[in-house]
PDB file of N, CA and C in Angstrom:
ATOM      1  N   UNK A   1     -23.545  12.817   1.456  1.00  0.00           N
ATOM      2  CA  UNK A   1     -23.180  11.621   0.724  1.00  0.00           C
ATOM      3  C   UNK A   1     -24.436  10.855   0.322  1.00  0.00           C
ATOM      4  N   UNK A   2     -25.248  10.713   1.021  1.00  0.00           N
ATOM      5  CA  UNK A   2     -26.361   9.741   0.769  1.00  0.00           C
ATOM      6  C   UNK A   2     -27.277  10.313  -0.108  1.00  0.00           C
ATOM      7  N   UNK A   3     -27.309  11.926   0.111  1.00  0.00           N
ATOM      8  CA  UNK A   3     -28.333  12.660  -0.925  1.00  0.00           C
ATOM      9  C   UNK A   3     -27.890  12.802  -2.439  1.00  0.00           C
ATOM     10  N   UNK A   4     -26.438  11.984  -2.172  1.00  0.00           N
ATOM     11  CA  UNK A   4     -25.565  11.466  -3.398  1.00  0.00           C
ATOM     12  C   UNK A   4     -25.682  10.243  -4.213  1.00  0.00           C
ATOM     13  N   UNK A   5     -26.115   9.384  -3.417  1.00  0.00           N
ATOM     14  CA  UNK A   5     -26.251   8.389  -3.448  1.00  0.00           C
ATOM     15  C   UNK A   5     -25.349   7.399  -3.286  1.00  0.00           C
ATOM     16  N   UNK A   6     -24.113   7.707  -2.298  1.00  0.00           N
ATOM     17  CA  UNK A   6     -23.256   7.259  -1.476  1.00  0.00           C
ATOM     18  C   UNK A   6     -23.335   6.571  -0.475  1.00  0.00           C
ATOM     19  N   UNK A   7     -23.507   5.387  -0.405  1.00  0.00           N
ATOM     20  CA  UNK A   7     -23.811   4.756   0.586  1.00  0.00           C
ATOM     21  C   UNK A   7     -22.699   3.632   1.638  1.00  0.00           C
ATOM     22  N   UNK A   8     -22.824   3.615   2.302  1.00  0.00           N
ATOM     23  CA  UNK A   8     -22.185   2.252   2.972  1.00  0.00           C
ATOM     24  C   UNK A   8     -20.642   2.476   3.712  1.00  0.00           C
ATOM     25  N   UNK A   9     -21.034   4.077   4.336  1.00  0.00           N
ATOM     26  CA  UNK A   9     -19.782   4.087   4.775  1.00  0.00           C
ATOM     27  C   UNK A   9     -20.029   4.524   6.219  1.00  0.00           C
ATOM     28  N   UNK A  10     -18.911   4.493   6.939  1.00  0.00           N
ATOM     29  CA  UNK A  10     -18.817   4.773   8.194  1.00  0.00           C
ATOM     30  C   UNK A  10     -18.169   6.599   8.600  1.00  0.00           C
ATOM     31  N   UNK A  11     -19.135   7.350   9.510  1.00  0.00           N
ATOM     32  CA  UNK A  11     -18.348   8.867   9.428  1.00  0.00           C
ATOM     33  C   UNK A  11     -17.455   8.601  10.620  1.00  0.00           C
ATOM     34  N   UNK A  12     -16.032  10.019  10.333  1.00  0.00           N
ATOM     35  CA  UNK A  12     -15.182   9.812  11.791  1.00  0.00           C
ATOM     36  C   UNK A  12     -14.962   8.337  12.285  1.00  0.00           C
ATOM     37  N   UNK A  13     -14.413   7.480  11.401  1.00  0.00           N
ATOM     38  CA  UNK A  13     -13.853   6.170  11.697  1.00  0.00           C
ATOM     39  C   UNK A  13     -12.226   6.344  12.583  1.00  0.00           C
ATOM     40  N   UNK A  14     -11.983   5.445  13.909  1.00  0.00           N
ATOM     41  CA  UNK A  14     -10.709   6.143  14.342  1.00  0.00           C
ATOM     42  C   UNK A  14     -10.203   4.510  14.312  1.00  0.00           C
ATOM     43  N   UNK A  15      -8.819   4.694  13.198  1.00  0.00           N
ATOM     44  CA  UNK A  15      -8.324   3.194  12.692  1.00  0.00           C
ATOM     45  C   UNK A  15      -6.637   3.299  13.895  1.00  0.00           C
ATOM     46  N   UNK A  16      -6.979   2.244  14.844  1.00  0.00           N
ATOM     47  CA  UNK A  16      -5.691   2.545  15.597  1.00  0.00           C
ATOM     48  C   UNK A  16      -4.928   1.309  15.631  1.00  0.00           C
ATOM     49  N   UNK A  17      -3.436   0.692  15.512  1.00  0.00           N
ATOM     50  CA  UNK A  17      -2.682   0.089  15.010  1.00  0.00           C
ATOM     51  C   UNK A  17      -2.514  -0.832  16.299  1.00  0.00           C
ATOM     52  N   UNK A  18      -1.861  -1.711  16.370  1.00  0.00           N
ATOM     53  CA  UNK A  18      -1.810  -2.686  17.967  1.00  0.00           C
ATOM     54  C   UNK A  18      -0.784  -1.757  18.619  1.00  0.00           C
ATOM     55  N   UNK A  19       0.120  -1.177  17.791  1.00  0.00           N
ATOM     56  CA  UNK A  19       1.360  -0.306  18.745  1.00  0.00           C
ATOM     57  C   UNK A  19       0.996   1.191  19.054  1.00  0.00           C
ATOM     58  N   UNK A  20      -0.125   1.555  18.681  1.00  0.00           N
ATOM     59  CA  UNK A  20      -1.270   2.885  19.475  1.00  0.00           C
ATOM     60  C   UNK A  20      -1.124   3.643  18.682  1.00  0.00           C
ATOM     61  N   UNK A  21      -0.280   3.508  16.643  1.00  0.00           N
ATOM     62  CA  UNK A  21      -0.648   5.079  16.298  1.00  0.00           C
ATOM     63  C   UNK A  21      -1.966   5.009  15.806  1.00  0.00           C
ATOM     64  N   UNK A  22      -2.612   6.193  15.249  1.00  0.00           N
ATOM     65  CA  UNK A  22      -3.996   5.970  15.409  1.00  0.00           C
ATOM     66  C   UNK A  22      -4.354   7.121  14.028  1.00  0.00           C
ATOM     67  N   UNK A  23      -5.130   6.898  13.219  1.00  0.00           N
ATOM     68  CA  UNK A  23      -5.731   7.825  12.243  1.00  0.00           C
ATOM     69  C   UNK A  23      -7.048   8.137  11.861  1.00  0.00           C
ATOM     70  N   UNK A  24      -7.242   9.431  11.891  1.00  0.00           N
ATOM     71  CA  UNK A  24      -9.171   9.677  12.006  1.00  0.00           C
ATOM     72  C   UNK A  24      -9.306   9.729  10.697  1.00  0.00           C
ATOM     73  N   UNK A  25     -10.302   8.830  10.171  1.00  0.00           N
ATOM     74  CA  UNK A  25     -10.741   9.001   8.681  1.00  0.00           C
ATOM     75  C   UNK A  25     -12.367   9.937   8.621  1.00  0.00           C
ATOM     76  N   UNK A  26     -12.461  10.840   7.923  1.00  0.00           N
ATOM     77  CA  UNK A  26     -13.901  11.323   7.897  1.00  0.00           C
ATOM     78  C   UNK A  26     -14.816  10.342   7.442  1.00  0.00           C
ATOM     79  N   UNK A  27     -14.620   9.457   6.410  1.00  0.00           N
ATOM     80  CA  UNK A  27     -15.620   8.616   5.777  1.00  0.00           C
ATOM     81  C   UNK A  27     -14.495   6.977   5.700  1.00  0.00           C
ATOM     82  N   UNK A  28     -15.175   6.282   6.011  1.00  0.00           N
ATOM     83  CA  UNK A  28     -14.291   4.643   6.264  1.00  0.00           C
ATOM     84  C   UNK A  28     -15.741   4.179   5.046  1.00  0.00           C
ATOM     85  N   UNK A  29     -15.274   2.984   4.444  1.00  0.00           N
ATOM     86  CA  UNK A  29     -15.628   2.171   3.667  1.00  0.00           C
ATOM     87  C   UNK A  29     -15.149   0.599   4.141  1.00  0.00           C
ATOM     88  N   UNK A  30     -15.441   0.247   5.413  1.00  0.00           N
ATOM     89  CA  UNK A  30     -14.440  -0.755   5.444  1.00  0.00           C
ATOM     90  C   UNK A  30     -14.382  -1.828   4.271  1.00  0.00           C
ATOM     91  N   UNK A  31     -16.010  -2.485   3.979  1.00  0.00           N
ATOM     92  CA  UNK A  31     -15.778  -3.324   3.001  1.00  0.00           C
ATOM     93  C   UNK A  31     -14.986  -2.916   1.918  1.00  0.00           C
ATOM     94  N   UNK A  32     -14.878  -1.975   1.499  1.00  0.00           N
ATOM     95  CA  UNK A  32     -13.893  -1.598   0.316  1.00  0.00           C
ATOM     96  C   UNK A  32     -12.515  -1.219   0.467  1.00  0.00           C
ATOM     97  N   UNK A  33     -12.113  -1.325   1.802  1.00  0.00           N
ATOM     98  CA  UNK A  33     -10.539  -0.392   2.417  1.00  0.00           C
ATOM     99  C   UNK A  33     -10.195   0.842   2.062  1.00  0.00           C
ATOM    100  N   UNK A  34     -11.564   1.393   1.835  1.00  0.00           N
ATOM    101  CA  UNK A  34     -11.154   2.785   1.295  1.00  0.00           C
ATOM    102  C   UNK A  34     -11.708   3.630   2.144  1.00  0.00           C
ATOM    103  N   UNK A  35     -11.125   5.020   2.118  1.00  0.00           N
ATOM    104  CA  UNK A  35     -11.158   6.104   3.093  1.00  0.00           C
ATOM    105  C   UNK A  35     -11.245   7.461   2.146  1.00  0.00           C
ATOM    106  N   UNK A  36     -11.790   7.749   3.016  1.00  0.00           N
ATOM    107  CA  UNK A  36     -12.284   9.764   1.993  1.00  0.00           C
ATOM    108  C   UNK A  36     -11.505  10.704   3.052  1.00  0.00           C
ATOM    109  N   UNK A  37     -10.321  11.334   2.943  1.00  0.00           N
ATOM    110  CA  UNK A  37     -10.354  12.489   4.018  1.00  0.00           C
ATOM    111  C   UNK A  37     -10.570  13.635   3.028  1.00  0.00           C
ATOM    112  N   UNK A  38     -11.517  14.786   4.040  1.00  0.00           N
ATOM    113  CA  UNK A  38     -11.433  15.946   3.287  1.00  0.00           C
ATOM    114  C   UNK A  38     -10.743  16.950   4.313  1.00  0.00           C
ATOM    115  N   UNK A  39      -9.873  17.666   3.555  1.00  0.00           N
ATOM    116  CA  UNK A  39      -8.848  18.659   4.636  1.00  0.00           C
ATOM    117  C   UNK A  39      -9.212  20.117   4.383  1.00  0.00           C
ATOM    118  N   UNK A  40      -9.029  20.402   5.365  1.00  0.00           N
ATOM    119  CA  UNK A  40      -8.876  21.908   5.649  1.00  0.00           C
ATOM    120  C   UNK A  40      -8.026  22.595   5.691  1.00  0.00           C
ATOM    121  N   UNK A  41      -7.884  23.942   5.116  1.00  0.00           N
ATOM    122  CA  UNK A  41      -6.885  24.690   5.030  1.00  0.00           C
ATOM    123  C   UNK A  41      -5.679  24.315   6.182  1.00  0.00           C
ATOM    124  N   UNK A  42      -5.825  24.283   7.163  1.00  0.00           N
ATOM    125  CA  UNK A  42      -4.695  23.968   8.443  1.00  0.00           C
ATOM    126  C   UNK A  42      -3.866  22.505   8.214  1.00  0.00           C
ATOM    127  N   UNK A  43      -4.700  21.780   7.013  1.00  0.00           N
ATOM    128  CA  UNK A  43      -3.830  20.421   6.474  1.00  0.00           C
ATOM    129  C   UNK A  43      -2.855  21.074   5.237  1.00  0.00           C
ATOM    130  N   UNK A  44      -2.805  22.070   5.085  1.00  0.00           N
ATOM    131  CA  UNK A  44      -2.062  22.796   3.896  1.00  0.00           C
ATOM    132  C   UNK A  44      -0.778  23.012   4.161  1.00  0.00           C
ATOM    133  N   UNK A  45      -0.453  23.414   5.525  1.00  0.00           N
ATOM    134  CA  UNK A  45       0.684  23.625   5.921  1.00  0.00           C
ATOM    135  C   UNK A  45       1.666  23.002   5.946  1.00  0.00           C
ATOM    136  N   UNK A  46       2.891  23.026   5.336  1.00  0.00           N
ATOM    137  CA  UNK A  46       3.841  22.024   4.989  1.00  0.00           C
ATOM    138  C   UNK A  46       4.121  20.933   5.827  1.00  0.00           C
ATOM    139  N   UNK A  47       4.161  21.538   6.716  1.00  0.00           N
ATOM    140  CA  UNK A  47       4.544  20.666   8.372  1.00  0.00           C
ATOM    141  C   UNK A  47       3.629  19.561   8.871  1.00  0.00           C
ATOM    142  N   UNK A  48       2.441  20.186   8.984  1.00  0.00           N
ATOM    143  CA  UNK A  48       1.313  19.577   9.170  1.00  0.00           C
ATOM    144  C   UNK A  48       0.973  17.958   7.710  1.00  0.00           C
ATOM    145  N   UNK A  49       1.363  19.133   6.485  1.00  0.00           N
ATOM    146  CA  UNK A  49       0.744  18.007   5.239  1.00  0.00           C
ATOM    147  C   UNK A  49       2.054  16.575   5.872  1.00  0.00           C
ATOM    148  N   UNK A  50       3.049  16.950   5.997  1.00  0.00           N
ATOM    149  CA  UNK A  50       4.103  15.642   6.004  1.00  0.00           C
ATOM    150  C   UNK A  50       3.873  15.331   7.553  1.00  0.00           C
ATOM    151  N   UNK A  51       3.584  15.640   8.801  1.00  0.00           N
ATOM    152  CA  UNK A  51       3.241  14.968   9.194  1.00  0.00           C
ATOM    153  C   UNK A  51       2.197  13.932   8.909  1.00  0.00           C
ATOM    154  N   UNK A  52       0.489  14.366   8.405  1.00  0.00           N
ATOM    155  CA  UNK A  52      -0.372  13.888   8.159  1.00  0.00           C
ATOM    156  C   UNK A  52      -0.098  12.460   7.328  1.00  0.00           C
ATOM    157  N   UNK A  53       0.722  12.853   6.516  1.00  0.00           N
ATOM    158  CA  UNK A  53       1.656  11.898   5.280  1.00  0.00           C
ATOM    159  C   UNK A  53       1.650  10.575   5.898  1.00  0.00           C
ATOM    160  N   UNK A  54       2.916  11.053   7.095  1.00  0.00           N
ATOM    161  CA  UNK A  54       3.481   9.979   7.832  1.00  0.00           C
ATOM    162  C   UNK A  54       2.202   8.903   8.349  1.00  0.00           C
ATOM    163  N   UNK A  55       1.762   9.874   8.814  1.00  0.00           N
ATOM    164  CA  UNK A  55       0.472   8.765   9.989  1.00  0.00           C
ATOM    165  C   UNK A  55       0.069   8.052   9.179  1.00  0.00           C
ATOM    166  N   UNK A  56      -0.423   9.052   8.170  1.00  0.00           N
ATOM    167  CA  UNK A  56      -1.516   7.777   7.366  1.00  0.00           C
ATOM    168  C   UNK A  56      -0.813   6.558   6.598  1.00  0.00           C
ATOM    169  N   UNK A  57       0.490   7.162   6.254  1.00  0.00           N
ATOM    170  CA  UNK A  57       0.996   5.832   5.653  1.00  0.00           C
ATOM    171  C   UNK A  57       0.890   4.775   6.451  1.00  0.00           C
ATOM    172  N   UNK A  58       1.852   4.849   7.853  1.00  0.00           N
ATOM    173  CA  UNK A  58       2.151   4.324   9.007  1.00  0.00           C
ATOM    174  C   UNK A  58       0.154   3.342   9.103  1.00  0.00           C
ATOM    175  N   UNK A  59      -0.348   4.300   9.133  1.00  0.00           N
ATOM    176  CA  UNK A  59      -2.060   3.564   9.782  1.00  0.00           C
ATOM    177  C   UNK A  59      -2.097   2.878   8.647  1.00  0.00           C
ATOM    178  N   UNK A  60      -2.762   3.762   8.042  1.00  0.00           N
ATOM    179  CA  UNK A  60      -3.820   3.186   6.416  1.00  0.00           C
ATOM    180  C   UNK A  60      -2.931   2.077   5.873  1.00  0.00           C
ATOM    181  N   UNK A  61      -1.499   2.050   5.683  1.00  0.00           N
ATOM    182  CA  UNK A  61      -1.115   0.684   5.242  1.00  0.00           C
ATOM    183  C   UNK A  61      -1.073  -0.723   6.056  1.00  0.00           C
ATOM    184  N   UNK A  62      -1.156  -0.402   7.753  1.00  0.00           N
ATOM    185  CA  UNK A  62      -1.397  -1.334   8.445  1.00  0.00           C
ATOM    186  C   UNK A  62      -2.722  -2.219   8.110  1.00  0.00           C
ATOM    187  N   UNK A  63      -3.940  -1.498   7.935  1.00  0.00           N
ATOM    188  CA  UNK A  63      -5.138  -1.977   7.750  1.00  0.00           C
ATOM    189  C   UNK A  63      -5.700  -2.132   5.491  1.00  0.00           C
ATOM    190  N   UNK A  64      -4.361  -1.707   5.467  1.00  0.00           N
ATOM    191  CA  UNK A  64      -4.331  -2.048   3.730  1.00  0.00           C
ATOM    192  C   UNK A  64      -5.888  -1.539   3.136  1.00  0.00           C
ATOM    193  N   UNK A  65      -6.292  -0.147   4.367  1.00  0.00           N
ATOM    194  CA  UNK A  65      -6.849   1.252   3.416  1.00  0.00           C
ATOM    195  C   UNK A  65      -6.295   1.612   2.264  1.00  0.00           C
ATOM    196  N   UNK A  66      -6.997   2.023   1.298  1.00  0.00           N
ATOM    197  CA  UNK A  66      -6.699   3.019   0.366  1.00  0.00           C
ATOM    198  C   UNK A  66      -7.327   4.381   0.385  1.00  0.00           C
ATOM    199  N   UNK A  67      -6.572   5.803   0.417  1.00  0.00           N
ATOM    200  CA  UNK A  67      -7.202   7.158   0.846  1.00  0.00           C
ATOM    201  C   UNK A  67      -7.226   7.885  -0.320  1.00  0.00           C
ATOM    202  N   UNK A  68      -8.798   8.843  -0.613  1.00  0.00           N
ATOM    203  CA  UNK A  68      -8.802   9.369  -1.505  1.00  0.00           C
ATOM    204  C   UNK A  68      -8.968  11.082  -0.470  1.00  0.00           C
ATOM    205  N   UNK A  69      -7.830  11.777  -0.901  1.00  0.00           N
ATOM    206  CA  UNK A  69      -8.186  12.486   0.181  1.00  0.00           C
ATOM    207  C   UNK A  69      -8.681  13.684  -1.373  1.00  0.00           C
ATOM    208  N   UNK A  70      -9.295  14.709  -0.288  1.00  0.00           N
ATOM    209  CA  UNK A  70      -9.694  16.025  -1.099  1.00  0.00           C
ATOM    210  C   UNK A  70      -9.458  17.167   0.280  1.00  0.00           C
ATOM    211  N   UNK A  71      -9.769  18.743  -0.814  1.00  0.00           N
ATOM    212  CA  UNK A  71      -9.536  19.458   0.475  1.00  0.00           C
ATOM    213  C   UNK A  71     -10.800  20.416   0.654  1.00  0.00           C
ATOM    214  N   UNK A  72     -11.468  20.906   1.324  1.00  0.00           N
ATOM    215  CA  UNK A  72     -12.409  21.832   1.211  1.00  0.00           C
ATOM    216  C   UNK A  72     -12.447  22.444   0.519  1.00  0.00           C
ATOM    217  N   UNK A  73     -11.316  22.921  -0.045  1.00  0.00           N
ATOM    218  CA  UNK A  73     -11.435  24.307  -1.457  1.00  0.00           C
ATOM    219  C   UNK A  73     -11.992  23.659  -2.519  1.00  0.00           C
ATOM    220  N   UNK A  74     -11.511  22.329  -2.812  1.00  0.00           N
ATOM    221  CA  UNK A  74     -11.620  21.640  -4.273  1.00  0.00           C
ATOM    222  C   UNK A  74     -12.836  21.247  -3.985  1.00  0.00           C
ATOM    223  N   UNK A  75     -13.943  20.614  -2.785  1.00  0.00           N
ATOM    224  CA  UNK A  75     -15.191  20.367  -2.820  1.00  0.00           C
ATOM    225  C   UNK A  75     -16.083  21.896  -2.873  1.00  0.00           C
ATOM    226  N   UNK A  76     -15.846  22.742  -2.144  1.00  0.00           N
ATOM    227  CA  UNK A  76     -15.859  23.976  -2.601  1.00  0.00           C
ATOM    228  C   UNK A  76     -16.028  24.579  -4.110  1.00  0.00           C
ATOM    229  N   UNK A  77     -15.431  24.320  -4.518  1.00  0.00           N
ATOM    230  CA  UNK A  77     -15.287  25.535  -6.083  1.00  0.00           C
ATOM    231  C   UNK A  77     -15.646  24.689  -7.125  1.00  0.00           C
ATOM    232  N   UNK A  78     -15.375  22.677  -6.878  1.00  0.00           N
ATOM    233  CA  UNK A  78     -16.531  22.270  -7.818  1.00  0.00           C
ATOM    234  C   UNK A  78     -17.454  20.572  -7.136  1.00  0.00           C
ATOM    235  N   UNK A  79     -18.186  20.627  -6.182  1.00  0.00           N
ATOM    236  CA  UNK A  79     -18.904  19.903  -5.631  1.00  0.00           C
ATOM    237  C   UNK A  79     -19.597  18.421  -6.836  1.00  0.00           C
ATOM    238  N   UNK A  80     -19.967  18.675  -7.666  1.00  0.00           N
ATOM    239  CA  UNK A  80     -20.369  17.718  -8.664  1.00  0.00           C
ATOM    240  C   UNK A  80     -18.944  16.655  -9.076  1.00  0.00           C
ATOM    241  N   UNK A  81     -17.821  17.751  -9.435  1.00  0.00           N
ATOM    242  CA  UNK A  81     -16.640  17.138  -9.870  1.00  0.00           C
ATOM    243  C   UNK A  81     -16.415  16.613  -8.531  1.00  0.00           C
ATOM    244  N   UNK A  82     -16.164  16.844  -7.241  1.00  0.00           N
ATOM    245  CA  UNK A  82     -15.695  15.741  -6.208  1.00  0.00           C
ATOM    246  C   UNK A  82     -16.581  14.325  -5.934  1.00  0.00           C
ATOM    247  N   UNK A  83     -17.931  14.899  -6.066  1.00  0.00           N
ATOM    248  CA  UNK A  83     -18.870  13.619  -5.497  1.00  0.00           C
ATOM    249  C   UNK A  83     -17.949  12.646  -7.036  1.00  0.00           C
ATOM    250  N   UNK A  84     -18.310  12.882  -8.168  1.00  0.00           N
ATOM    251  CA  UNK A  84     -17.577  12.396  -9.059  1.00  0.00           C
ATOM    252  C   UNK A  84     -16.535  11.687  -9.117  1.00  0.00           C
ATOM    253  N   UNK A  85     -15.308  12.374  -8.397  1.00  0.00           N
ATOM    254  CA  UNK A  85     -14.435  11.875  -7.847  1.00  0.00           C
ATOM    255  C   UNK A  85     -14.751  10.560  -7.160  1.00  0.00           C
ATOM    256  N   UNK A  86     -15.150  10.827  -6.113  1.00  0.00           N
ATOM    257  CA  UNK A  86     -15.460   9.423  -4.863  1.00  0.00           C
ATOM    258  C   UNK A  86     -16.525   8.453  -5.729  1.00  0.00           C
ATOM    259  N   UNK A  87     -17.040   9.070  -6.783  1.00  0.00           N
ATOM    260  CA  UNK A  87     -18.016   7.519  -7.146  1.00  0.00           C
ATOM    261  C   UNK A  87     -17.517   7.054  -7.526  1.00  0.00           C
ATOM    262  N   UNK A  88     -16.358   7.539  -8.660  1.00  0.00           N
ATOM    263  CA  UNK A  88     -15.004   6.599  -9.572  1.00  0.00           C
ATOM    264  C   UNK A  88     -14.116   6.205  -8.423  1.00  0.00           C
ATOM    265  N   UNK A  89     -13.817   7.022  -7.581  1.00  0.00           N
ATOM    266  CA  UNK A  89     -12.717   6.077  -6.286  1.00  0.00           C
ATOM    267  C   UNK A  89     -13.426   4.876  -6.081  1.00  0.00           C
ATOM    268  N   UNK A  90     -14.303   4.885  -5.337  1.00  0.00           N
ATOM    269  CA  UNK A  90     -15.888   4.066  -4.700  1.00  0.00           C
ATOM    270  C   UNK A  90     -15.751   2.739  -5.950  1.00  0.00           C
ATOM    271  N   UNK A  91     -15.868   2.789  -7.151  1.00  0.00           N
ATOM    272  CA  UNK A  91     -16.281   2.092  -8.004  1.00  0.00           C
ATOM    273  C   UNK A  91     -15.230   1.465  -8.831  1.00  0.00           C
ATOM    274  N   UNK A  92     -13.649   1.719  -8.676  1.00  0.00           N
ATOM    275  CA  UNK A  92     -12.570   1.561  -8.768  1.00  0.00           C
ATOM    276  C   UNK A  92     -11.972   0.549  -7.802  1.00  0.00           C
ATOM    277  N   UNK A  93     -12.228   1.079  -6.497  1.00  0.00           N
ATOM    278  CA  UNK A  93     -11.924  -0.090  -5.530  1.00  0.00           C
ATOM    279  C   UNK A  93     -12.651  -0.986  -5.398  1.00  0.00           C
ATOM    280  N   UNK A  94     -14.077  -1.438  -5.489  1.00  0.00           N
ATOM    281  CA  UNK A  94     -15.181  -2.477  -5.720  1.00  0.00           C
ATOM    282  C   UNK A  94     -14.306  -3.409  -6.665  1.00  0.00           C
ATOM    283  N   UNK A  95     -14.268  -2.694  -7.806  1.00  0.00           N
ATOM    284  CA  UNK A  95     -14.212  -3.773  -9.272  1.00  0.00           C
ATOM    285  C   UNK A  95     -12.941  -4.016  -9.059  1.00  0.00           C
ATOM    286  N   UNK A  96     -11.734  -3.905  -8.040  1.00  0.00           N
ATOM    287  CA  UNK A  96     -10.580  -4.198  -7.495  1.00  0.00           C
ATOM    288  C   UNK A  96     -10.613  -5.639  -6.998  1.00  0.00           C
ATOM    289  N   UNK A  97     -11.279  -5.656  -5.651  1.00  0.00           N
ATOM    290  CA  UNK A  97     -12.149  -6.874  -4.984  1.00  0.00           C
ATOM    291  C   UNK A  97     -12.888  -7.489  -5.299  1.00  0.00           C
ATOM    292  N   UNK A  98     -13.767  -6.855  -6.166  1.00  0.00           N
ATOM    293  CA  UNK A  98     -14.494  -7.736  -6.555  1.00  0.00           C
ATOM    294  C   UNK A  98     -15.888  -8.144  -5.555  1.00  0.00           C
ATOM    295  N   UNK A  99     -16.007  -6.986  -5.100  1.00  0.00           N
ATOM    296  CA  UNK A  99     -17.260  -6.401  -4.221  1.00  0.00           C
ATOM    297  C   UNK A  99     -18.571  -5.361  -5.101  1.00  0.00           C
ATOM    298  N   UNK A 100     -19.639  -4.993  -4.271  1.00  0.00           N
ATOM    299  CA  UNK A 100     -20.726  -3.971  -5.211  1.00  0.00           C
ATOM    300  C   UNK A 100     -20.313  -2.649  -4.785  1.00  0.00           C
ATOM    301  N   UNK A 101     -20.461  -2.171  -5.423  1.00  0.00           N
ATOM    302  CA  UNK A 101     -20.029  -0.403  -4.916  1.00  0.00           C
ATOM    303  C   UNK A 101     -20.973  -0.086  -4.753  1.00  0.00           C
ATOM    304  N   UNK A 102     -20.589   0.934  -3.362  1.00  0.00           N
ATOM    305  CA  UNK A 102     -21.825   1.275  -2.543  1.00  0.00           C
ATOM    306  C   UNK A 102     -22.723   2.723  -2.974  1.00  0.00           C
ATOM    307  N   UNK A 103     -22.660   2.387  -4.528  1.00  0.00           N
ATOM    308  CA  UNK A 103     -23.168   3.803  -4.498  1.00  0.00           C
ATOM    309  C   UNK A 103     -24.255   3.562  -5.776  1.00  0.00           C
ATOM    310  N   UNK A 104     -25.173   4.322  -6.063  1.00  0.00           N
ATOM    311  CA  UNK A 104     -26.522   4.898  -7.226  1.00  0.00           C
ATOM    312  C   UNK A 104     -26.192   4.598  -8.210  1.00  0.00           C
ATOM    313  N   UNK A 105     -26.391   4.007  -9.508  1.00  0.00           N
ATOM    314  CA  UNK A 105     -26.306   4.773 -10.669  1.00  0.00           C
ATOM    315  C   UNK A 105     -26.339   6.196 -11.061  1.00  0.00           C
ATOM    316  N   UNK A 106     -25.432   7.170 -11.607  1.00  0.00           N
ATOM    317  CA  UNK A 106     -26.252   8.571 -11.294  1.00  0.00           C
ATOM    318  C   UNK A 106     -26.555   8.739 -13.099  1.00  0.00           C
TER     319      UNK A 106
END
């Protein structure tokens, strides 16, 4: 991220609710309420994707996150187009709030 010029986030953030459910974000943004998960094939699985669903709604709307998730294949097969992705997420939620986005000019 940073050799991206991504800055200002937190890795493996664990956001847990007062009633104990709990959700691991790979990348937290708190100033921005935004969250990056990137998944792995084993998040593909139907079962697994709607559980995952649940939690995060359940979490991420408690703390009024917004999640841009991706999955390894898609950072995989085109890496430029994802960082891409997260600078327009990144720079979307800023000009939301009305905060600086934490990221380069590229």
């Amino acid at each position: 991220m940073r050799a991206r010029g991504i800055a200002g986030y937190r890795r493996f953030a664990n956001l847990i609710t007062p009633d104990g459910f709990s959700y691991w974000l790979d990348f937290l943004w708190a100033s921005l309420l935004a969250g990056l998960e990137v998944n792995g094939p084993h998040h593909l699985d139907p079962a697994q994707a709607e559980y995952d669903a649940r939690r995060a709604r359940r979490v991420l709307t408690h703390f009024g996150v917004m999640l841009l998730p991706l999955t390894t294949a898609e950072i995989d097969a085109d890496l430029d187009g994802a960082v891409r992705e997260v600078v327009s997420f990144l720079i979307s939620r800023a000009q939301r709030l009305g905060v600086p986005a934490p990221v380069v000019d590229l």
